[in-house]
C-alpha atoms as a PDB file:
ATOM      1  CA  UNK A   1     -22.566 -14.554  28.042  1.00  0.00           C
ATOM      2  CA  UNK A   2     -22.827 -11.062  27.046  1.00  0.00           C
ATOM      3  CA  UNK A   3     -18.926 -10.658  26.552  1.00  0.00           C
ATOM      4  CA  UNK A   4     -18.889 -13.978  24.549  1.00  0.00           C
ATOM      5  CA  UNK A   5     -21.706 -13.397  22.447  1.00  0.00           C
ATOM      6  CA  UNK A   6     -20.249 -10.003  21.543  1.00  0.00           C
ATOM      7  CA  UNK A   7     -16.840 -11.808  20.811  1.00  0.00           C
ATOM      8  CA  UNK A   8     -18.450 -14.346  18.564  1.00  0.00           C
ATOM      9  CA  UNK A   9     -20.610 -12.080  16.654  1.00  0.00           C
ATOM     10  CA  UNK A  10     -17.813  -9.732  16.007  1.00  0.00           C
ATOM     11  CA  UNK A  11     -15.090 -12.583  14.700  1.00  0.00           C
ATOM     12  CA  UNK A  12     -18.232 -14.159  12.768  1.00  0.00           C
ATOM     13  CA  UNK A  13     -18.323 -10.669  11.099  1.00  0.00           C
ATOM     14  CA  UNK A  14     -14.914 -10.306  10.422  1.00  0.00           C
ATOM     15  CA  UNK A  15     -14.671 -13.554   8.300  1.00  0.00           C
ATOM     16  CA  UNK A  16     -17.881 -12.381   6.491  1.00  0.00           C
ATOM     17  CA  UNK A  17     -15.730  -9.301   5.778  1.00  0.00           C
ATOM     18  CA  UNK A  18     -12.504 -11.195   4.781  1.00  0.00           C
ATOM     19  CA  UNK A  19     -14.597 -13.373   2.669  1.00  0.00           C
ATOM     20  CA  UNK A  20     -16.187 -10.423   0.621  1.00  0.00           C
ATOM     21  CA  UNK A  21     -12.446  -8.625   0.417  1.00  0.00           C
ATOM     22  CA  UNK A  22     -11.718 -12.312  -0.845  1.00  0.00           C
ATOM     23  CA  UNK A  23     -14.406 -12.848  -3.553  1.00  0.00           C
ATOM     24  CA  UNK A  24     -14.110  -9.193  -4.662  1.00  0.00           C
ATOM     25  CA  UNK A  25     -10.197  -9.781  -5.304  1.00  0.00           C
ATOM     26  CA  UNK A  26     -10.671 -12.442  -6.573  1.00  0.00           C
ATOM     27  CA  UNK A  27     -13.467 -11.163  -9.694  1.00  0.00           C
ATOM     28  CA  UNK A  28     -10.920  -8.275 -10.343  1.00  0.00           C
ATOM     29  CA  UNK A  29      -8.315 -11.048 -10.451  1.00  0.00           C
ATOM     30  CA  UNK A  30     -10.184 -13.200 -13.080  1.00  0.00           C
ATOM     31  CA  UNK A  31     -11.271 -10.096 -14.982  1.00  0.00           C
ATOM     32  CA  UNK A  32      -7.676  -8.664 -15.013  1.00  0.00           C
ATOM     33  CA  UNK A  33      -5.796 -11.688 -16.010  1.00  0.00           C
ATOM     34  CA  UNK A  34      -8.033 -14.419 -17.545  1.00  0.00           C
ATOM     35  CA  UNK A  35      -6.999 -13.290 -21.062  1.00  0.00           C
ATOM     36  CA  UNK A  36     -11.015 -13.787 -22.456  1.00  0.00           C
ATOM     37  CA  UNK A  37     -12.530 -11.751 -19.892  1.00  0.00           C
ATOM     38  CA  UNK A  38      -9.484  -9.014 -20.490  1.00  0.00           C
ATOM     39  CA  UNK A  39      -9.551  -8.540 -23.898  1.00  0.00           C
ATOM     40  CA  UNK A  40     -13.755  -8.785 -23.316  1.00  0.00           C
ATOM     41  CA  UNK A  41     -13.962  -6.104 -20.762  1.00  0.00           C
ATOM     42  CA  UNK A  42     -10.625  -4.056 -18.991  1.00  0.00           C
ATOM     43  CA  UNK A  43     -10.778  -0.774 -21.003  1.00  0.00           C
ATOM     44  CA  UNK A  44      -6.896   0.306 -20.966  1.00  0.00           C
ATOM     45  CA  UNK A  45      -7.469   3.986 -20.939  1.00  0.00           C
ATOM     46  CA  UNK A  46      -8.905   3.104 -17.501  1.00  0.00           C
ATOM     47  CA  UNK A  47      -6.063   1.405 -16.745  1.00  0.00           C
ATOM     48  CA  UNK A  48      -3.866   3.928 -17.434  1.00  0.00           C
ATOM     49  CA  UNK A  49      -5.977   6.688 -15.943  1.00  0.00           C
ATOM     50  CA  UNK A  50      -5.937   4.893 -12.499  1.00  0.00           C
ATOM     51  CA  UNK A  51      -2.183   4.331 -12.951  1.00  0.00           C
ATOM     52  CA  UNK A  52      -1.914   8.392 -13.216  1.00  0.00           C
ATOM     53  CA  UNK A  53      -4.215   9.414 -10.234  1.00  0.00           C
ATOM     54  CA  UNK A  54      -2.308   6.536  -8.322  1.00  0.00           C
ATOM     55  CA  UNK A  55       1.510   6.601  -9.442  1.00  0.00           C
ATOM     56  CA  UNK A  56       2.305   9.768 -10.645  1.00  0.00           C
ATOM     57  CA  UNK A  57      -0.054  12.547  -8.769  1.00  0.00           C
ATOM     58  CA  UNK A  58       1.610  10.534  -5.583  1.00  0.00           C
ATOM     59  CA  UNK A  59       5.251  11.204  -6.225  1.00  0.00           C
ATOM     60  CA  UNK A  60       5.329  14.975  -4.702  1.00  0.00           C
ATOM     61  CA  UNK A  61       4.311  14.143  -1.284  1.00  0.00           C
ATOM     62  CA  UNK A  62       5.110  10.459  -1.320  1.00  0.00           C
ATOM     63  CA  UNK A  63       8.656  11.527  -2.182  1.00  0.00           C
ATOM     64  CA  UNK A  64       8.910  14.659   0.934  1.00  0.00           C
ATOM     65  CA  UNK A  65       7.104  12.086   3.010  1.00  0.00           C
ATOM     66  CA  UNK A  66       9.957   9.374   2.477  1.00  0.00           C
ATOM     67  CA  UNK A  67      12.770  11.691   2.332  1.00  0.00           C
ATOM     68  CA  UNK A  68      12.079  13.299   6.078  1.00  0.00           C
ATOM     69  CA  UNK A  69      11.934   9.621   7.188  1.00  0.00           C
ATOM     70  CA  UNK A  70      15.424   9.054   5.619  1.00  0.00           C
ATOM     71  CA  UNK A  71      16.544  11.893   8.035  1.00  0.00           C
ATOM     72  CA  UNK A  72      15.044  11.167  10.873  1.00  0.00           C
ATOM     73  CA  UNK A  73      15.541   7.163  11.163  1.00  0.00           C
ATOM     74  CA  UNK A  74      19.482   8.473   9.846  1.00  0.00           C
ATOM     75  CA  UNK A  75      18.979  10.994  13.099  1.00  0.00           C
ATOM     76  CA  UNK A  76      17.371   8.322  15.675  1.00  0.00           C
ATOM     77  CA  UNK A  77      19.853   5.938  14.525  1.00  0.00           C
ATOM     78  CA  UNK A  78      23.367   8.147  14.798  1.00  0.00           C
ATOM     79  CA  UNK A  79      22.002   9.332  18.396  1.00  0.00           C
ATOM     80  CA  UNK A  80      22.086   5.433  20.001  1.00  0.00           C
ATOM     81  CA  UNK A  81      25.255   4.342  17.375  1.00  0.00           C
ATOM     82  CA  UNK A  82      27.534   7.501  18.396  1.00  0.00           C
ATOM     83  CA  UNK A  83      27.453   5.908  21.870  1.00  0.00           C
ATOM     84  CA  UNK A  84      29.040   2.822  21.007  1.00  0.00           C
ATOM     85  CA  UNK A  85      31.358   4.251  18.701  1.00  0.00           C
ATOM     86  CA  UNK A  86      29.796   2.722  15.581  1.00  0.00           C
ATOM     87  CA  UNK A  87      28.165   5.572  13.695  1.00  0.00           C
ATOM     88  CA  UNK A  88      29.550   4.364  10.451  1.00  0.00           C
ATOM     89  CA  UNK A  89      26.564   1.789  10.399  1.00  0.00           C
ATOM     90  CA  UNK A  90      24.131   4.503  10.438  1.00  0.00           C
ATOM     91  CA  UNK A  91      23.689   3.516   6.361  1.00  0.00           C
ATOM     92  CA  UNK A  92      23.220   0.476   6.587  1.00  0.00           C
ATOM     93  CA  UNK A  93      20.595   0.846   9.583  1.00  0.00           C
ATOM     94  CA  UNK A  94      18.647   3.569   7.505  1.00  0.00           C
ATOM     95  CA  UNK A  95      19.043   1.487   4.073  1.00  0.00           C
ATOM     96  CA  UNK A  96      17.608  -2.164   5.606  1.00  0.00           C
ATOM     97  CA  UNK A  97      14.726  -0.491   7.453  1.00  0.00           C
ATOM     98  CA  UNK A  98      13.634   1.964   4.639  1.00  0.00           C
ATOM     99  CA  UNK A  99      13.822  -0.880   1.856  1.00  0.00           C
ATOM    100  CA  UNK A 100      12.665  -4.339   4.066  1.00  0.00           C
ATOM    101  CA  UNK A 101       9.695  -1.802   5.839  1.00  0.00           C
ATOM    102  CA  UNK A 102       9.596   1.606   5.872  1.00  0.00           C
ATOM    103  CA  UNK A 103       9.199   2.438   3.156  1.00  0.00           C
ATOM    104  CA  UNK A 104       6.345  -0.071   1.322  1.00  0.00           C
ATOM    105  CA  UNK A 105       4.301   1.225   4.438  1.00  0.00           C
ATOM    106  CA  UNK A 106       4.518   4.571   3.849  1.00  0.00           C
ATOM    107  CA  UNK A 107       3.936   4.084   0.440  1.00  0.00           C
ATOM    108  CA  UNK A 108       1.185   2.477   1.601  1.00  0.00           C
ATOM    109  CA  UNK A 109      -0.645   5.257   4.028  1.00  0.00           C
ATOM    110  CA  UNK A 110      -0.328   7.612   1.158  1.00  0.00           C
ATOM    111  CA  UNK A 111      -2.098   5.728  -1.111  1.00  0.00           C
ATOM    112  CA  UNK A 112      -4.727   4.898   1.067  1.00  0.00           C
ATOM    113  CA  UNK A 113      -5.125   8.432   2.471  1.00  0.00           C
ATOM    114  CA  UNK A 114      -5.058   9.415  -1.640  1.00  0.00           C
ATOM    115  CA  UNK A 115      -6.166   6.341  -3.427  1.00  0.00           C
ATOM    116  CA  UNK A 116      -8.323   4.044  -1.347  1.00  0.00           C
ATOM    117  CA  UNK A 117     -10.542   6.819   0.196  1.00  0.00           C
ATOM    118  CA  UNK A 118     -11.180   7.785  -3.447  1.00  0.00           C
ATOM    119  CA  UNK A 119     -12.254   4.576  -4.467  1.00  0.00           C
ATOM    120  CA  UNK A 120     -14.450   4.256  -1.967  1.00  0.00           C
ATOM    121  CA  UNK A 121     -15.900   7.752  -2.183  1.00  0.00           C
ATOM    122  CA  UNK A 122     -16.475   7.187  -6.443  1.00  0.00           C
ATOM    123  CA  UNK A 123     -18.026   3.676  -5.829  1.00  0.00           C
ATOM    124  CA  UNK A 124     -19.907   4.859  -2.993  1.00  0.00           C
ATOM    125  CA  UNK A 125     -21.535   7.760  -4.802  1.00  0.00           C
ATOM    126  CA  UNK A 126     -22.303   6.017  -7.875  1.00  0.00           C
ATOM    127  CA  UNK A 127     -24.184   3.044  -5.431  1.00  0.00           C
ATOM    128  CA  UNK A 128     -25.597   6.051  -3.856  1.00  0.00           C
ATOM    129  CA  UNK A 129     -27.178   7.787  -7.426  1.00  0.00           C
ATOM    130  CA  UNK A 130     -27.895   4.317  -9.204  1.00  0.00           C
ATOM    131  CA  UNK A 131     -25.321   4.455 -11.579  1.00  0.00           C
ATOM    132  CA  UNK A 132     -24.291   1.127 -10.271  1.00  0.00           C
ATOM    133  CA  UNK A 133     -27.401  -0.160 -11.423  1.00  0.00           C
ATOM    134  CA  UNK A 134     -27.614   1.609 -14.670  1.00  0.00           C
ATOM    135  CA  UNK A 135     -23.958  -0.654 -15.753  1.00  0.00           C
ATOM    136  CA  UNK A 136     -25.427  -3.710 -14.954  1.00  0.00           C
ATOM    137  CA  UNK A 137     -28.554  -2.651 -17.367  1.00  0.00           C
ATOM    138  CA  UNK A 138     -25.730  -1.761 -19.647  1.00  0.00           C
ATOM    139  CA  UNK A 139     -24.693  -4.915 -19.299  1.00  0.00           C
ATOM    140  CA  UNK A 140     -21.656  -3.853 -18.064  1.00  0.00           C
ATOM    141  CA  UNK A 141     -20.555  -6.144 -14.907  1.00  0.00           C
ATOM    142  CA  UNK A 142     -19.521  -3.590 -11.878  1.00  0.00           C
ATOM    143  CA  UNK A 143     -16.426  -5.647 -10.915  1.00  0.00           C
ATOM    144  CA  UNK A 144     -14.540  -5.783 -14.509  1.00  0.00           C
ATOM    145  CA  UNK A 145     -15.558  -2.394 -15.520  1.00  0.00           C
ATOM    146  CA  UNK A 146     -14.422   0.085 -12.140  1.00  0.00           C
ATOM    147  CA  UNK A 147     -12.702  -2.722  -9.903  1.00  0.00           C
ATOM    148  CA  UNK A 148     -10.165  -4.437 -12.397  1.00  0.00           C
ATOM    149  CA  UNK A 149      -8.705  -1.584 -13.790  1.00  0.00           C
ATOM    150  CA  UNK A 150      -8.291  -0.256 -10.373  1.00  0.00           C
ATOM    151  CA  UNK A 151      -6.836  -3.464  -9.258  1.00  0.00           C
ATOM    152  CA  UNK A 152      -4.249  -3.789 -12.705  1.00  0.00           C
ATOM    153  CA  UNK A 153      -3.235  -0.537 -11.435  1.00  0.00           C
ATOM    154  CA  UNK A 154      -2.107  -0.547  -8.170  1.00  0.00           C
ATOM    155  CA  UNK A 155      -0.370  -3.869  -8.836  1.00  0.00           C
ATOM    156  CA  UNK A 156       1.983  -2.236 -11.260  1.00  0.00           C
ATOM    157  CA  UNK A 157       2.043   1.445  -9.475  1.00  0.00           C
ATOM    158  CA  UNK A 158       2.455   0.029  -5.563  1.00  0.00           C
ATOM    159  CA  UNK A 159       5.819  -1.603  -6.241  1.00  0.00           C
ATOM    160  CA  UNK A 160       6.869   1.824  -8.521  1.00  0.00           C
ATOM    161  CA  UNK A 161       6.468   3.834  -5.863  1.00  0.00           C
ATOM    162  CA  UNK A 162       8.000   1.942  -3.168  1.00  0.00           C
ATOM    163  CA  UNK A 163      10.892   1.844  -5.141  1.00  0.00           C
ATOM    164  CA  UNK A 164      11.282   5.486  -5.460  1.00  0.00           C
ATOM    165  CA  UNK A 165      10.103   5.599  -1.507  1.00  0.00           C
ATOM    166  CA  UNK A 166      13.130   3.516  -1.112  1.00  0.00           C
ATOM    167  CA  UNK A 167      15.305   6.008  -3.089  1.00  0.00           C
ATOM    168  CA  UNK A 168      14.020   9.046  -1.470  1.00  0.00           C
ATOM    169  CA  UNK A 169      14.489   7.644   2.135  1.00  0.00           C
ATOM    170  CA  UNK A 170      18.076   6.529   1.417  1.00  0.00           C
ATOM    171  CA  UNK A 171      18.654  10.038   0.032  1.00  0.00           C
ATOM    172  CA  UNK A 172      17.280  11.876   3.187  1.00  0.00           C
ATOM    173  CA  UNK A 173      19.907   9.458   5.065  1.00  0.00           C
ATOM    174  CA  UNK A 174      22.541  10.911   2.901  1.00  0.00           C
ATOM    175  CA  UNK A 175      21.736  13.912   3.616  1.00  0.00           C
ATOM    176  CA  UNK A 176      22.697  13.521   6.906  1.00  0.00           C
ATOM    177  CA  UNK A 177      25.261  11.351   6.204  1.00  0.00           C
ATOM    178  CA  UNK A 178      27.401  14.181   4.530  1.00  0.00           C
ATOM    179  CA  UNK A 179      26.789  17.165   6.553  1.00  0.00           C
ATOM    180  CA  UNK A 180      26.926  15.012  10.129  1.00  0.00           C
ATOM    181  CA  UNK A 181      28.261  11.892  10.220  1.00  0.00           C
ATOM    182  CA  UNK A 182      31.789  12.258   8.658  1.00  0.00           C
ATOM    183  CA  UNK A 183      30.653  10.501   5.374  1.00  0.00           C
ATOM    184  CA  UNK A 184      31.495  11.387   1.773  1.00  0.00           C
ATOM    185  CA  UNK A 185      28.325  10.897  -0.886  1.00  0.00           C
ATOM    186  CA  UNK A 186      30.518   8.196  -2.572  1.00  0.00           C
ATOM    187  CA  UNK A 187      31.131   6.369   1.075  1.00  0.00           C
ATOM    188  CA  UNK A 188      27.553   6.834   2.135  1.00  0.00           C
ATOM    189  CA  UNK A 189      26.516   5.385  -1.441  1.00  0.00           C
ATOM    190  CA  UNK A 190      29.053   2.563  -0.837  1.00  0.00           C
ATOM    191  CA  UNK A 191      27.672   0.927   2.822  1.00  0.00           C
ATOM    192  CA  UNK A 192      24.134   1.292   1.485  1.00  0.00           C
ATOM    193  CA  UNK A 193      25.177  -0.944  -1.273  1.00  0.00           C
ATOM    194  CA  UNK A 194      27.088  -3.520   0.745  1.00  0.00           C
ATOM    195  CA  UNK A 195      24.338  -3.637   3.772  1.00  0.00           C
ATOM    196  CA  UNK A 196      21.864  -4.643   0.894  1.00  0.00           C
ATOM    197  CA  UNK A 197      20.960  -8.025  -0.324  1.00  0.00           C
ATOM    198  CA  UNK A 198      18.606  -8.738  -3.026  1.00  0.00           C
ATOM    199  CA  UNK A 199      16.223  -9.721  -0.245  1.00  0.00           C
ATOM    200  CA  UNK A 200      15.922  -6.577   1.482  1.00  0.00           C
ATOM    201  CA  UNK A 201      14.449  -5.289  -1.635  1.00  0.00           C
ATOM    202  CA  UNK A 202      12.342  -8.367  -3.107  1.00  0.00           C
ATOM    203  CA  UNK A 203      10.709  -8.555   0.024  1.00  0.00           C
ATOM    204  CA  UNK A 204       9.319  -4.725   0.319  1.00  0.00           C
ATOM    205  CA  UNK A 205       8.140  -5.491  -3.388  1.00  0.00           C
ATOM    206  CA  UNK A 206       6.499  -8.454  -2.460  1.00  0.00           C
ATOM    207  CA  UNK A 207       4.695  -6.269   0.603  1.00  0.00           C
ATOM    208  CA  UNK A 208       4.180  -3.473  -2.155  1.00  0.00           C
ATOM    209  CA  UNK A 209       2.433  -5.692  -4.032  1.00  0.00           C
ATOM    210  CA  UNK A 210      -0.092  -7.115  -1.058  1.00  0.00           C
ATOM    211  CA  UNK A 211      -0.481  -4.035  -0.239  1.00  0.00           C
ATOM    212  CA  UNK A 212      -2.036  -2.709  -3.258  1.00  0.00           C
ATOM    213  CA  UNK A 213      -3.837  -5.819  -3.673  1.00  0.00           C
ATOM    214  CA  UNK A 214      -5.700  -4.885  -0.189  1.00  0.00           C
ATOM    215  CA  UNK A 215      -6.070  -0.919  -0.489  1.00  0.00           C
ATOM    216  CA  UNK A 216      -7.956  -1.854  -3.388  1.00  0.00           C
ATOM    217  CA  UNK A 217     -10.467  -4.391  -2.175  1.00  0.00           C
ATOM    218  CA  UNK A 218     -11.239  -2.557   0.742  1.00  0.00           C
ATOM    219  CA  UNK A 219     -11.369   0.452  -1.020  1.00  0.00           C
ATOM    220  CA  UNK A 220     -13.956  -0.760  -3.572  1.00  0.00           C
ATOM    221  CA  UNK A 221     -15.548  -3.247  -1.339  1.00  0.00           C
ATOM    222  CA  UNK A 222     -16.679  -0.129   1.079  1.00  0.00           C
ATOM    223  CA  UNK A 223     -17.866   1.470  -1.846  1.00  0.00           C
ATOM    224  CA  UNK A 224     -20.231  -1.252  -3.397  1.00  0.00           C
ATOM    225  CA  UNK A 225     -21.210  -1.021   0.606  1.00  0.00           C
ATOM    226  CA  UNK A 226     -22.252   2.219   0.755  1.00  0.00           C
ATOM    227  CA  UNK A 227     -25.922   3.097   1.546  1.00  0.00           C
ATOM    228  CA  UNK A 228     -28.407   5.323   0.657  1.00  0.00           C
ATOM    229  CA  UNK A 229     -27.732   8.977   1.094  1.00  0.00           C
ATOM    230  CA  UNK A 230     -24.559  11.170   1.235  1.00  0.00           C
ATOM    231  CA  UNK A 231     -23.722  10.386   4.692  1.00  0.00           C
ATOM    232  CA  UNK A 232     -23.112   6.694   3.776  1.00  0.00           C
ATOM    233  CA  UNK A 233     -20.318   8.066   1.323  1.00  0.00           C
ATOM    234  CA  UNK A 234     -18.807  10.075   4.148  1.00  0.00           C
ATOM    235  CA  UNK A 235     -18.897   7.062   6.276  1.00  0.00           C
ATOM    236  CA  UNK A 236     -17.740   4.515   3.425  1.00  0.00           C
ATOM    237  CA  UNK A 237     -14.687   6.147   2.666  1.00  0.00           C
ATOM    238  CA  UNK A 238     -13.730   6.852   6.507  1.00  0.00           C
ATOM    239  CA  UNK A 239     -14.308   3.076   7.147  1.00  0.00           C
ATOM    240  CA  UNK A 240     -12.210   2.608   4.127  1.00  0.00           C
ATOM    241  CA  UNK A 241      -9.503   4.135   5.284  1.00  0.00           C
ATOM    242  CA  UNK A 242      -9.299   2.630   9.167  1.00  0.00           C
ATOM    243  CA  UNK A 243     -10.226  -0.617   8.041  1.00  0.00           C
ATOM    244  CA  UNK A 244      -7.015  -0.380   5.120  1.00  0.00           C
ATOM    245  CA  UNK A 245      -4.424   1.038   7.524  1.00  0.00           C
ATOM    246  CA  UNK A 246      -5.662  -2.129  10.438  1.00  0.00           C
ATOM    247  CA  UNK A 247      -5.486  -4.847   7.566  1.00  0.00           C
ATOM    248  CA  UNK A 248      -1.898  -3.276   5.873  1.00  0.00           C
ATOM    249  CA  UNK A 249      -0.751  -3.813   9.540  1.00  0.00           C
ATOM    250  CA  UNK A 250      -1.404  -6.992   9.700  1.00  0.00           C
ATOM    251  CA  UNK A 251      -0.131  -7.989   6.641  1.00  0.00           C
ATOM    252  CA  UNK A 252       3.171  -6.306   7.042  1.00  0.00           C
ATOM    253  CA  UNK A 253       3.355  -7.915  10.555  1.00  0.00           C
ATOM    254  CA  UNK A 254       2.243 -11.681   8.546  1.00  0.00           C
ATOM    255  CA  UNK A 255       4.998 -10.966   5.631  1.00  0.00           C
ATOM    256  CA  UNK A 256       7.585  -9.553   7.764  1.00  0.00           C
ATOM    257  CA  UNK A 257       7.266 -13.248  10.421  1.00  0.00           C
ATOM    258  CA  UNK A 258       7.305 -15.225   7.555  1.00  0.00           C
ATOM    259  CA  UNK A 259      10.106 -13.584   6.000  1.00  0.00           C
ATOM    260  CA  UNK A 260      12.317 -13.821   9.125  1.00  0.00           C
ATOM    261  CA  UNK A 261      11.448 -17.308   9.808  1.00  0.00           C
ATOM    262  CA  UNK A 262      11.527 -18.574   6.289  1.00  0.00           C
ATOM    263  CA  UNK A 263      15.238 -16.635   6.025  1.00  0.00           C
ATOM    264  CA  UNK A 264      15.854 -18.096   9.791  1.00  0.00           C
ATOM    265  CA  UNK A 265      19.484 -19.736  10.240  1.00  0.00           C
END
């Protein structure tokens, strides 16, 4: 009984969970897009602010990140392709796995390592010193004013970056391209372009996208969570973190079936 209790409680609290992450997305949603409540209450500078901290300060180690993958998955894959004669594919191997997966997930951990701890940690502190409260005296609605532009950021940042992930990776597979594998810069360039289809890149977007869309509700949600004292910001943006890395998982692993089962022959 002990076992099953414990399993109950614990799924019973994970829907509770998913339903906040839910309702929160969906107020920064409404607030984001409903064009009333926009032009009513998204300030832009915010916006664009978010976009900066988010995009741009992320390019320098998103793009080393990305770039060492290129290598090694170009690496990994020439070691088990030079045994079967077939190195030339070592392109297209590198370009289908950075675009379809690799590299919306890394963009992913960095932003959560950069991004979604911070949101949690700048929630979490202003739940902790009542500043929370002070908005809604304000009458200034919590969600609209620090979620939405938070939210209208990542959703045009997240597929930015994987995009240049994607770039960067490729490169670091060209790299080793032209100084090991027999290939020319123009060859290299060449396969990548006829191993991809539209799809390979349409569907890391579309991950990109979910992506964001969860990094920032569990970011934020964690935050409005937060208790009282400085600990409970320490312990907000840790659980912040975990709980984003678990839940990108999953919905890379939900994206990725449906994709191969939708595209199924």
């Amino acid at each position: 009984m002990g076992l099953t209790d414990g399993v109950g409680r614990g799924t019973l609290k994970g829907l509770a969970y998913l339903g906040g992450l839910a309702q929160l997305g969906g107020r920064a949603a409404y607030a984001t897009f409903v064009p009333a409540a926009k032009a009513r209450r998204v300030r832009p500078t915010r916006a664009i602010h978010q976009a900066m901290a988010v995009g741009v300060e992320a390019i320098p180690i998103l793009s080393l990140i990305t770039f060492f993958i290129g290598v090694i998955m170009a690496l990994q894959g020439a070691y088990e392709l030079r045994q079967f004669g077939a190195i030339q594919f070592v392109a297209s191997a590198v370009a289908i796995s950075i675009t379809r997966e690799l590299g919306p997930f890394i963009t992913a951990i960095v932003v959560i390592g950069r991004s979604g701890s911070a949101f949690a940690a700048e929630i979490g502190t202003m739940k902790v010193t009542e500043e929370i409260d002070a908005l809604e005296t304000m009458a200034l609605p919590p969600v609209p004013f620090l979620v939405a532009p938070k939210f209208l950021a990542m959703l045009i940042m997240m597929p930015c970056l994987s995009i240049w992930a994607d770039f960067m990776g490729i490169l670091g597979g060209l790299l080793f391209g032209v100084t090991s594998a027999d290939f020319t810069v123009a060859s290299y360039l060449a396969a990548t372009r006829d191993a991809l289809v539209m799809r390979d890149i349409v569907t890391g977007l579309i991950k990109a996208v979910m992506f964001g869309i969860v990094i920032t509700a569990v970011g934020c949600y964690e935050g409005f969570s937060t208790g009282a004292g400085a600990e409970e910001v320490g312990r907000s943006t840790t659980a912040a973190v975990v709980k984003s890395i678990f839940l990108v998982t999953c919905v890379d692993l939900l994206f990725t079936a449906l994709f191969y089962f939708t595209t199924e022959k």
